[in-house]
PDB file of N, CA and C in Angstrom:
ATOM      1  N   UNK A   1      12.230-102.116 -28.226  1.00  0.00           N
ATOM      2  CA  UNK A   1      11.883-102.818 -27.010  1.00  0.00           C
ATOM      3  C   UNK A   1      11.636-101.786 -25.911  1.00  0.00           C
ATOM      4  N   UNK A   2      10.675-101.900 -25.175  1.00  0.00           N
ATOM      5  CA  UNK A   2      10.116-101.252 -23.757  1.00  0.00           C
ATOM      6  C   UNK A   2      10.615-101.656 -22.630  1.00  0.00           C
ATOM      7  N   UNK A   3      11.486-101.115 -21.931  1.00  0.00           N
ATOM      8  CA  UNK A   3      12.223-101.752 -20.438  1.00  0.00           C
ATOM      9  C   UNK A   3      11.575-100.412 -19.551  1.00  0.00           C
ATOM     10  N   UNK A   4      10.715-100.861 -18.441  1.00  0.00           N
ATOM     11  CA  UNK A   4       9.840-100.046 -17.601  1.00  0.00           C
ATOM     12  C   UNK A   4      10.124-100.188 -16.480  1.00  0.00           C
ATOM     13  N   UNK A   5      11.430 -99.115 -15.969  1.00  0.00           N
ATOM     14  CA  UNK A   5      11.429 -99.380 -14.217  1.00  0.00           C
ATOM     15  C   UNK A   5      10.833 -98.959 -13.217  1.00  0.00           C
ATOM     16  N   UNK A   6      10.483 -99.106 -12.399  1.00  0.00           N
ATOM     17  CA  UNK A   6       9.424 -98.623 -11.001  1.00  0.00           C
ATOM     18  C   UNK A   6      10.579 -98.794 -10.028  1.00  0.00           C
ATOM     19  N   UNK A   7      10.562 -97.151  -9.561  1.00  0.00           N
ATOM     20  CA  UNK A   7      11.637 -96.914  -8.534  1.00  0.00           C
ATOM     21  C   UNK A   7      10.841 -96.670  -7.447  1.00  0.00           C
ATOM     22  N   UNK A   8      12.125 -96.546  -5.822  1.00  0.00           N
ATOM     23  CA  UNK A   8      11.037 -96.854  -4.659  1.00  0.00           C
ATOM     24  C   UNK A   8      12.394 -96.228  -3.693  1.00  0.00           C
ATOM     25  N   UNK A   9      12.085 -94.695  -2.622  1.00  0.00           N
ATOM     26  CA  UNK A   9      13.231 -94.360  -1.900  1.00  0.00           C
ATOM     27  C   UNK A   9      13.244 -94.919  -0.996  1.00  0.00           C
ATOM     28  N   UNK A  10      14.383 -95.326  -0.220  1.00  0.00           N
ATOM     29  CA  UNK A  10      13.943 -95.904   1.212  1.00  0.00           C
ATOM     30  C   UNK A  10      15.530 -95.554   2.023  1.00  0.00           C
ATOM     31  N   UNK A  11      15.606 -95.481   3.016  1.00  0.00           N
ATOM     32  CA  UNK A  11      17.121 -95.672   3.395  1.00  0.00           C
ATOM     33  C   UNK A  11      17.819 -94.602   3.028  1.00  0.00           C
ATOM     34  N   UNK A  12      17.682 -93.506   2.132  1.00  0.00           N
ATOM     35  CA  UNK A  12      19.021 -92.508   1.561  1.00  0.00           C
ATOM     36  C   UNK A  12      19.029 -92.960   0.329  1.00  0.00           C
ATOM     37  N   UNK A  13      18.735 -93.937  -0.189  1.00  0.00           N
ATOM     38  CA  UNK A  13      19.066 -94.541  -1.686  1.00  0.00           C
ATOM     39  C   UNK A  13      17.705 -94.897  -2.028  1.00  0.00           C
ATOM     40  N   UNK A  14      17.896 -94.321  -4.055  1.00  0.00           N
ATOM     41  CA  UNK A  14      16.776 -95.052  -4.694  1.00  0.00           C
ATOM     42  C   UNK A  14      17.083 -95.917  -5.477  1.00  0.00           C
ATOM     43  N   UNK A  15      15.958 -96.818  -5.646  1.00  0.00           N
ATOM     44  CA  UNK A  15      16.348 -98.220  -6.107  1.00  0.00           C
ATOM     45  C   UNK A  15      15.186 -98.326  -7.204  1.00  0.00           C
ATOM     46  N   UNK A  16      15.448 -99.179  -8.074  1.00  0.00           N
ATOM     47  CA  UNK A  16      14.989 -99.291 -10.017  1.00  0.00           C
ATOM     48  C   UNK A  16      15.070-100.869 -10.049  1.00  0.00           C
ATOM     49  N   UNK A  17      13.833-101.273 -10.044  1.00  0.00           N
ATOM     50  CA  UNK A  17      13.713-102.792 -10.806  1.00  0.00           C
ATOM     51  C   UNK A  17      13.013-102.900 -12.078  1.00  0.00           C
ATOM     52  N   UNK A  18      13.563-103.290 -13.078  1.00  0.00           N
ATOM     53  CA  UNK A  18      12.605-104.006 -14.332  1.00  0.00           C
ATOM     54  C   UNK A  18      12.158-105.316 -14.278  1.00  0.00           C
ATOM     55  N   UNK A  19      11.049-105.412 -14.755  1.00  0.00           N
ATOM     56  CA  UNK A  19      10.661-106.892 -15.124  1.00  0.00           C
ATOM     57  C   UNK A  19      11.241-106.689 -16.580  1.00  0.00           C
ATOM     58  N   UNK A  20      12.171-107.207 -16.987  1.00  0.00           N
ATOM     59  CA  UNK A  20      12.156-107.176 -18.683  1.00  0.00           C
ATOM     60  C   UNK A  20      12.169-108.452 -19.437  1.00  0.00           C
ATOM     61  N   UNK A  21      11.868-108.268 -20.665  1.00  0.00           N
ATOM     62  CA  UNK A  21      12.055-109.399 -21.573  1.00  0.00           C
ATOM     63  C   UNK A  21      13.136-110.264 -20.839  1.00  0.00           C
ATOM     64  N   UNK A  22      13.516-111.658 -20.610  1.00  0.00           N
ATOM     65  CA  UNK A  22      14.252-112.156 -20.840  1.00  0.00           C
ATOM     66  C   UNK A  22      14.678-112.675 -18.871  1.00  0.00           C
ATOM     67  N   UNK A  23      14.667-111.307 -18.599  1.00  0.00           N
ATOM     68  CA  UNK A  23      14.946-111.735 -16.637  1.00  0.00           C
ATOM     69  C   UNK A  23      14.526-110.063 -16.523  1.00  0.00           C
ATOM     70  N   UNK A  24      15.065-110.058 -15.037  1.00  0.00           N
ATOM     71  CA  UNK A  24      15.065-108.504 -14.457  1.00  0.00           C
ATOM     72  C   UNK A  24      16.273-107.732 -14.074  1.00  0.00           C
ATOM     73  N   UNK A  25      15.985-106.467 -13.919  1.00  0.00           N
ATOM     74  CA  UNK A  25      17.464-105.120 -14.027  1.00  0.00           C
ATOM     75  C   UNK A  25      17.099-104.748 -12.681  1.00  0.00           C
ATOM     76  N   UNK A  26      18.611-104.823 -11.713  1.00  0.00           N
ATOM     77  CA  UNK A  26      18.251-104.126 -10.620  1.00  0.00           C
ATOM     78  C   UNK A  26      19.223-102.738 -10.638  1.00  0.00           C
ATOM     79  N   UNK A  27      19.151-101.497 -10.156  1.00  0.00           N
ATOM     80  CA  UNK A  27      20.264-100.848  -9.593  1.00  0.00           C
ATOM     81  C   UNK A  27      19.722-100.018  -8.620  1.00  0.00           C
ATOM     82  N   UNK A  28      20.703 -99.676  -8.359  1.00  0.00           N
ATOM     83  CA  UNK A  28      20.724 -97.955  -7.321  1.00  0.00           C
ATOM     84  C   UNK A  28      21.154 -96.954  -7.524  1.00  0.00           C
ATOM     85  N   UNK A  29      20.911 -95.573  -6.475  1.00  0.00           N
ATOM     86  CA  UNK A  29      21.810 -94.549  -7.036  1.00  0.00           C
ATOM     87  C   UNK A  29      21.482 -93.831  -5.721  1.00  0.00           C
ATOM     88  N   UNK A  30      22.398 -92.791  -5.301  1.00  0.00           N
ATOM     89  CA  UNK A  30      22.327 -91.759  -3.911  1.00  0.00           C
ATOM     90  C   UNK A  30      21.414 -90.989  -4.436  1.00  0.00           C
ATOM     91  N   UNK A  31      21.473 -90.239  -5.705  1.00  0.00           N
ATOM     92  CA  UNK A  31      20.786 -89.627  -5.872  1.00  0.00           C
ATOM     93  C   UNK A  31      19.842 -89.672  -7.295  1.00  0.00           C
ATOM     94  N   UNK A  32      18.885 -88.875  -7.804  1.00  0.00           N
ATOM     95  CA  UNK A  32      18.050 -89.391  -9.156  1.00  0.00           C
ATOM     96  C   UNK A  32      19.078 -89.255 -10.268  1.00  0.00           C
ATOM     97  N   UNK A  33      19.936 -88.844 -10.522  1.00  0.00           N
ATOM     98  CA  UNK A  33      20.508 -88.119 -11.683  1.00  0.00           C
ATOM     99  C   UNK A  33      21.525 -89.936 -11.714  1.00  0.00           C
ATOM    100  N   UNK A  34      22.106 -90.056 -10.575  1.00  0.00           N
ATOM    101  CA  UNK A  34      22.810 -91.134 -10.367  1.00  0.00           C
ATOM    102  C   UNK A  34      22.392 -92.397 -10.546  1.00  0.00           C
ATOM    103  N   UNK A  35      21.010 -92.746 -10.425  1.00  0.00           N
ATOM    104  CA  UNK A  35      20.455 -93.452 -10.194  1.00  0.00           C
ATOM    105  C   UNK A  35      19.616 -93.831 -11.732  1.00  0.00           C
ATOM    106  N   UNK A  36      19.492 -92.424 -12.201  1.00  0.00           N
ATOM    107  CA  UNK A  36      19.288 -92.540 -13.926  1.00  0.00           C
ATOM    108  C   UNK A  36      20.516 -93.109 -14.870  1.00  0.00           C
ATOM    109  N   UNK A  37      21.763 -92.314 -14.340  1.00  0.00           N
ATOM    110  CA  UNK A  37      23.140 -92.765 -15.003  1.00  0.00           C
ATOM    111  C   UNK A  37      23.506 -94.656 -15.306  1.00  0.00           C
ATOM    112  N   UNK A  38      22.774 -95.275 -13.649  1.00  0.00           N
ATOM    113  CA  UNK A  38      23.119 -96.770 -13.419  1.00  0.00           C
ATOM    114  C   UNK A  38      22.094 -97.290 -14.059  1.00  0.00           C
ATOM    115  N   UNK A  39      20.704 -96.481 -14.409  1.00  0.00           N
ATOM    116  CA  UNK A  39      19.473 -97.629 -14.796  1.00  0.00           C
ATOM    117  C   UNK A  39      20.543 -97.988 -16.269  1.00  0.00           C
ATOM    118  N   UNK A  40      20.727 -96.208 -16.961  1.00  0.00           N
ATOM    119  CA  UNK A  40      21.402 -96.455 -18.646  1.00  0.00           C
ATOM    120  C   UNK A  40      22.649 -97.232 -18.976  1.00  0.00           C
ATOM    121  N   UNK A  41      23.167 -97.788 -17.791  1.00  0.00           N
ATOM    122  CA  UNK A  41      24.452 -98.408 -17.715  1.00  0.00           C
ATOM    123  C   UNK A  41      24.272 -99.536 -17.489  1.00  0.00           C
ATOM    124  N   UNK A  42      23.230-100.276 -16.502  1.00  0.00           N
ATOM    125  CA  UNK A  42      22.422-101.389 -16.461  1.00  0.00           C
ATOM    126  C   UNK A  42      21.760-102.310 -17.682  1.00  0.00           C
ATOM    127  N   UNK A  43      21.362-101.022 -18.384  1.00  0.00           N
ATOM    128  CA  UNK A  43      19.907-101.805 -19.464  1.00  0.00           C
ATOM    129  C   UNK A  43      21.374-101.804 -20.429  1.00  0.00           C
ATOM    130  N   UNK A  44      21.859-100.847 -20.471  1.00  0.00           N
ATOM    131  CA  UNK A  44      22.883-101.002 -21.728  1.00  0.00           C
ATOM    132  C   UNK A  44      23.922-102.181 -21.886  1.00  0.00           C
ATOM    133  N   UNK A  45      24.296-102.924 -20.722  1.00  0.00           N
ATOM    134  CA  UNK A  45      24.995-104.068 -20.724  1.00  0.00           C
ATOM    135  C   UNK A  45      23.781-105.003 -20.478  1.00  0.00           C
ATOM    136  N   UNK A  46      22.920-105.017 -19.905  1.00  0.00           N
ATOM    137  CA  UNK A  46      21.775-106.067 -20.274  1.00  0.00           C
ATOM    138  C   UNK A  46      21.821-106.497 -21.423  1.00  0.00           C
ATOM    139  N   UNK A  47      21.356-105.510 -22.753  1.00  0.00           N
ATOM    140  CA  UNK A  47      21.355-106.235 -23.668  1.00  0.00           C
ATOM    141  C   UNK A  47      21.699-105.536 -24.811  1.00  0.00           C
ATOM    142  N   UNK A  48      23.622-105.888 -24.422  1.00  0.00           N
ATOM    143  CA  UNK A  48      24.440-105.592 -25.370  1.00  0.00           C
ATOM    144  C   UNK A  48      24.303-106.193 -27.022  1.00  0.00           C
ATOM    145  N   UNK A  49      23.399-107.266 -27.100  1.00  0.00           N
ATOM    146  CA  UNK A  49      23.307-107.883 -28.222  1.00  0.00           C
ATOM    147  C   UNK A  49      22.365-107.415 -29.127  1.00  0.00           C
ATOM    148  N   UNK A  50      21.101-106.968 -28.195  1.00  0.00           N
ATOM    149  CA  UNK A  50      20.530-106.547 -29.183  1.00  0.00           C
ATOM    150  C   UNK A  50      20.738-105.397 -29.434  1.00  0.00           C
ATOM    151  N   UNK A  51      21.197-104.133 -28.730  1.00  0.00           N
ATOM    152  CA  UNK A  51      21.752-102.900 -29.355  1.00  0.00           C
ATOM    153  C   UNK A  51      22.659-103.039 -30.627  1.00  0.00           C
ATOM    154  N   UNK A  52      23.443-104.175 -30.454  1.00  0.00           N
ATOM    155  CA  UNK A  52      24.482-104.324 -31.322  1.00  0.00           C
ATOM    156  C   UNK A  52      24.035-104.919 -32.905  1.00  0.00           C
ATOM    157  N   UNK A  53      22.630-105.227 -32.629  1.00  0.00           N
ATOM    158  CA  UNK A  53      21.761-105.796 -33.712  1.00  0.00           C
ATOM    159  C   UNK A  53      21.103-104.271 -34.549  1.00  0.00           C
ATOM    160  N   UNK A  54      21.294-103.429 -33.611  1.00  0.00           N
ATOM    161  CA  UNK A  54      20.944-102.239 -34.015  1.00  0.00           C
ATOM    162  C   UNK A  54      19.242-102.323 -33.544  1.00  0.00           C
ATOM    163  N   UNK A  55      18.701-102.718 -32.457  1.00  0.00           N
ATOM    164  CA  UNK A  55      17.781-102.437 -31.789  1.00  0.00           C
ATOM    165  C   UNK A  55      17.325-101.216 -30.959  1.00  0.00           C
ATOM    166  N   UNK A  56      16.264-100.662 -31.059  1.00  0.00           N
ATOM    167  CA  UNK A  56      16.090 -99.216 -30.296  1.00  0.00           C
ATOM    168  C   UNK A  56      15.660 -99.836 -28.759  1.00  0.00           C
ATOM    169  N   UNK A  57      16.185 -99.640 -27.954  1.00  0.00           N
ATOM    170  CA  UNK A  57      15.500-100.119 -26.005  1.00  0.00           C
ATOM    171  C   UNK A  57      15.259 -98.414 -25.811  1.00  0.00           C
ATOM    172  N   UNK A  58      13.749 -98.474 -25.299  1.00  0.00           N
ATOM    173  CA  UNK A  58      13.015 -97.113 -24.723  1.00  0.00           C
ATOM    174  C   UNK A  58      13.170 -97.620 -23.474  1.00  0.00           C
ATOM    175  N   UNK A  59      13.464 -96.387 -22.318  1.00  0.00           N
ATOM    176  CA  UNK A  59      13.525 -97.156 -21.248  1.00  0.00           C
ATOM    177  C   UNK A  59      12.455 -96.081 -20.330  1.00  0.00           C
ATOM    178  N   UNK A  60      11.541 -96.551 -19.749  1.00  0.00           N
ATOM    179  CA  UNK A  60      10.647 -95.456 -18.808  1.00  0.00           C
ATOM    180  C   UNK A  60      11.093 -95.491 -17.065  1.00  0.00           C
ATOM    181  N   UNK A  61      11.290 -94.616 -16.314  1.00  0.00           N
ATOM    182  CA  UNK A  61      11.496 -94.275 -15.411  1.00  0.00           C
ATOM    183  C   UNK A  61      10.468 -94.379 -14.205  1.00  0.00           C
ATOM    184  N   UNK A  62       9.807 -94.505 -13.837  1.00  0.00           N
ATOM    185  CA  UNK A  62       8.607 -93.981 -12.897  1.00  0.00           C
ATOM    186  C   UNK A  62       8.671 -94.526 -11.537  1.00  0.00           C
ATOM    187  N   UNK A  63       8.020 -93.252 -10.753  1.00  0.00           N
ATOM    188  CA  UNK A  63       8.222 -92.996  -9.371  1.00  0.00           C
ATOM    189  C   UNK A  63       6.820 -92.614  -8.557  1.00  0.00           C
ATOM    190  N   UNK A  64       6.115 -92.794  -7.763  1.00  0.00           N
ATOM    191  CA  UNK A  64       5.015 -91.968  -7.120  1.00  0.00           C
ATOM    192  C   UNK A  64       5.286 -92.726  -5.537  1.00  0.00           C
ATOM    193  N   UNK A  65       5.629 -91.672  -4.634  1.00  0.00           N
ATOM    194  CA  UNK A  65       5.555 -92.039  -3.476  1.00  0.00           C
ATOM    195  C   UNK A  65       4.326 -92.522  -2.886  1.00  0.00           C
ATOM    196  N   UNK A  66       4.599 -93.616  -1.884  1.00  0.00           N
ATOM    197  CA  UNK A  66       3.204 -94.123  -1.683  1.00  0.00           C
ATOM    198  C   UNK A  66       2.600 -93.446  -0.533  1.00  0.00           C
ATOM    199  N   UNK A  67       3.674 -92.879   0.224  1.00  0.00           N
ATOM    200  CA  UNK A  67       3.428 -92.729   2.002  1.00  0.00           C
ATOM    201  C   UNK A  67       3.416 -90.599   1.295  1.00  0.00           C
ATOM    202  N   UNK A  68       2.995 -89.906   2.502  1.00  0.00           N
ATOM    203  CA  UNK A  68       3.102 -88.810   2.182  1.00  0.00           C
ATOM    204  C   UNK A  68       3.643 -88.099   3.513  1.00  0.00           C
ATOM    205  N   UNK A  69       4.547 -89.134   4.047  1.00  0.00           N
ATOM    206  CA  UNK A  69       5.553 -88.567   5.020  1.00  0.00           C
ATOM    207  C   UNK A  69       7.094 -88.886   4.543  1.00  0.00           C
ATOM    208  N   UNK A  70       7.094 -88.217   3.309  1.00  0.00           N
ATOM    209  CA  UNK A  70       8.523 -88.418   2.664  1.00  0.00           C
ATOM    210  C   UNK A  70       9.235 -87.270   3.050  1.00  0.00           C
ATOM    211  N   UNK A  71      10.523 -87.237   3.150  1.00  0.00           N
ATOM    212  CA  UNK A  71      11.147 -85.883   3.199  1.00  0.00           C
ATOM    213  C   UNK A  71      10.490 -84.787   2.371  1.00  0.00           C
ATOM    214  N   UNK A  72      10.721 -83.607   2.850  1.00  0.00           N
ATOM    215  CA  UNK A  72      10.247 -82.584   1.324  1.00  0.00           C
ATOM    216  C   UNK A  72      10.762 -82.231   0.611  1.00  0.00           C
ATOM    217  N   UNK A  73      12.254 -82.842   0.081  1.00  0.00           N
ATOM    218  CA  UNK A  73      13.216 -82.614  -0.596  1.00  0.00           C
ATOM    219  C   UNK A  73      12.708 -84.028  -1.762  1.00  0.00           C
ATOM    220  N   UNK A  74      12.239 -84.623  -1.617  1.00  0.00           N
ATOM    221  CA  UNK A  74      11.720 -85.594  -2.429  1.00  0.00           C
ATOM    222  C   UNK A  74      10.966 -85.495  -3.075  1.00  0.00           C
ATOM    223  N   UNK A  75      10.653 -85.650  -4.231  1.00  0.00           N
ATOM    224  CA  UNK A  75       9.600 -85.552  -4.922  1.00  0.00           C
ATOM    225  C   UNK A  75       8.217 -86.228  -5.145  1.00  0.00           C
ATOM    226  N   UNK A  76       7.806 -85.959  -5.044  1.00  0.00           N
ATOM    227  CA  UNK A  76       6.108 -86.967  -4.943  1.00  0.00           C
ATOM    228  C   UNK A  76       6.022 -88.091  -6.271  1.00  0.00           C
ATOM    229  N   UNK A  77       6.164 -87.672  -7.387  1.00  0.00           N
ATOM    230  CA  UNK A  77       6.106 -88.198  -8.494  1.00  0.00           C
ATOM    231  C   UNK A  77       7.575 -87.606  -9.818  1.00  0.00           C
ATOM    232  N   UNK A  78       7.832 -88.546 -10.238  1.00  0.00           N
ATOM    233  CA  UNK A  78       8.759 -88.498 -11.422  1.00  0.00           C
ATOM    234  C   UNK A  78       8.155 -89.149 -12.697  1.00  0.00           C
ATOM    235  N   UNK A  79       8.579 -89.066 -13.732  1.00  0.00           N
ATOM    236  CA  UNK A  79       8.738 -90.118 -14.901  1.00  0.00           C
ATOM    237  C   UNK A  79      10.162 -89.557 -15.723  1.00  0.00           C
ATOM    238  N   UNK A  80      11.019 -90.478 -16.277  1.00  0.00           N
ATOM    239  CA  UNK A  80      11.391 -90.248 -17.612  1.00  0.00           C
ATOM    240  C   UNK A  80      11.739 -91.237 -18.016  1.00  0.00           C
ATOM    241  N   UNK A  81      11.717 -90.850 -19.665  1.00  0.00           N
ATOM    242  CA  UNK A  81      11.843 -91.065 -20.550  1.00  0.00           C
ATOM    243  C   UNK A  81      13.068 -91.175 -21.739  1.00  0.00           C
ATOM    244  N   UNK A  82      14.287 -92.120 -21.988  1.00  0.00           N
ATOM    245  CA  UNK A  82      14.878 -91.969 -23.367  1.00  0.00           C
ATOM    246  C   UNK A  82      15.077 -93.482 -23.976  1.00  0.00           C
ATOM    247  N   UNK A  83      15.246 -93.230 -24.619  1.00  0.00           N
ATOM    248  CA  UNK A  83      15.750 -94.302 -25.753  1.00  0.00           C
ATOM    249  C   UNK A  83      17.475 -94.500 -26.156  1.00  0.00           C
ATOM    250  N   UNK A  84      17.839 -96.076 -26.071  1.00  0.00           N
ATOM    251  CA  UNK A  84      19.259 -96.079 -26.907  1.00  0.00           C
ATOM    252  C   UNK A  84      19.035 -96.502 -27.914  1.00  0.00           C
ATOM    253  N   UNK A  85      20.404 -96.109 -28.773  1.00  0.00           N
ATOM    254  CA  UNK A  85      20.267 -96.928 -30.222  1.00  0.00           C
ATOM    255  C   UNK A  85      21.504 -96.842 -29.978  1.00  0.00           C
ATOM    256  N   UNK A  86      22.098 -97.848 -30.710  1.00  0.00           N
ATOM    257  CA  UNK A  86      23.597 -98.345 -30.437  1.00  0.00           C
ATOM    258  C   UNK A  86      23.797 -97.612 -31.653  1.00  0.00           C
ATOM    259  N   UNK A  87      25.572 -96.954 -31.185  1.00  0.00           N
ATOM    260  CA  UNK A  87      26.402 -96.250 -31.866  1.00  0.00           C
ATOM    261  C   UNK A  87      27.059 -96.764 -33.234  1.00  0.00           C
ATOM    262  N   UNK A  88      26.999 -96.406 -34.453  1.00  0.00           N
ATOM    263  CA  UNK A  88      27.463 -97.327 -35.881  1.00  0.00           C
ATOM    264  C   UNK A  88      29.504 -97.018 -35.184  1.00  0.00           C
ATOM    265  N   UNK A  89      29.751 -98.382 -35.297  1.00  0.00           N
ATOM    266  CA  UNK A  89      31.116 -98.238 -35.565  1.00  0.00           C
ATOM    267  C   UNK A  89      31.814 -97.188 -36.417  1.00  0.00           C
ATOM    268  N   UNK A  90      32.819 -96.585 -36.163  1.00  0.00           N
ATOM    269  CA  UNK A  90      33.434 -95.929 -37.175  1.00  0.00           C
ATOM    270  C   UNK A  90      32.809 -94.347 -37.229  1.00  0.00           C
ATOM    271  N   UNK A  91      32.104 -94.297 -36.593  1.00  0.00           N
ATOM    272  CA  UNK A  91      31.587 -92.789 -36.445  1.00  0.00           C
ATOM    273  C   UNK A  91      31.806 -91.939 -35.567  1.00  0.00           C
TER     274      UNK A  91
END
């Protein structure tokens, strides 16, 4: 399954919405690393069932500022990229 968030800075905080299968994923984070940590902590209790079915969720990241009066500590554009696969019991 493909879960595709489009993040957006505003305020000090960035923010991650999915449209996904089923409803939508919101989170935040102060910073990107943080803000990556809550998307994988988000999608991962989203949909605990189907991981647990042993389903692969790819999850894409993406960012492009729209305005080009962003701080310059910000980055203009991001993407990433990983995938879960739920952990086999007992391992």
């Amino acid at each position: 399954m493909l879960v595709t968030f489009e993040v957006i800075y505003g305020d000090g905080w960035w923010s991650a919405s999915a449209h996904a299968p089923g409803n939508a994923i919101y989170t935040q984070g102060k910073s990107i690393g943080e803000l990556i940590d809550n998307i994988l902590e988000a999608t991962s209790l989203h949909y605990t069932e189907e991981l647990g079915a042993g389903e692969q969720i790819t999850i894409i990241t993406r960012y492009k500022s729209k305005t080009h009066e962003q701080e310059s500590q910000i980055p203009s554009y991001f993407e990433y990229k990983v995938d879960i696969i739920a952990a086999t019991p007992g391992c």
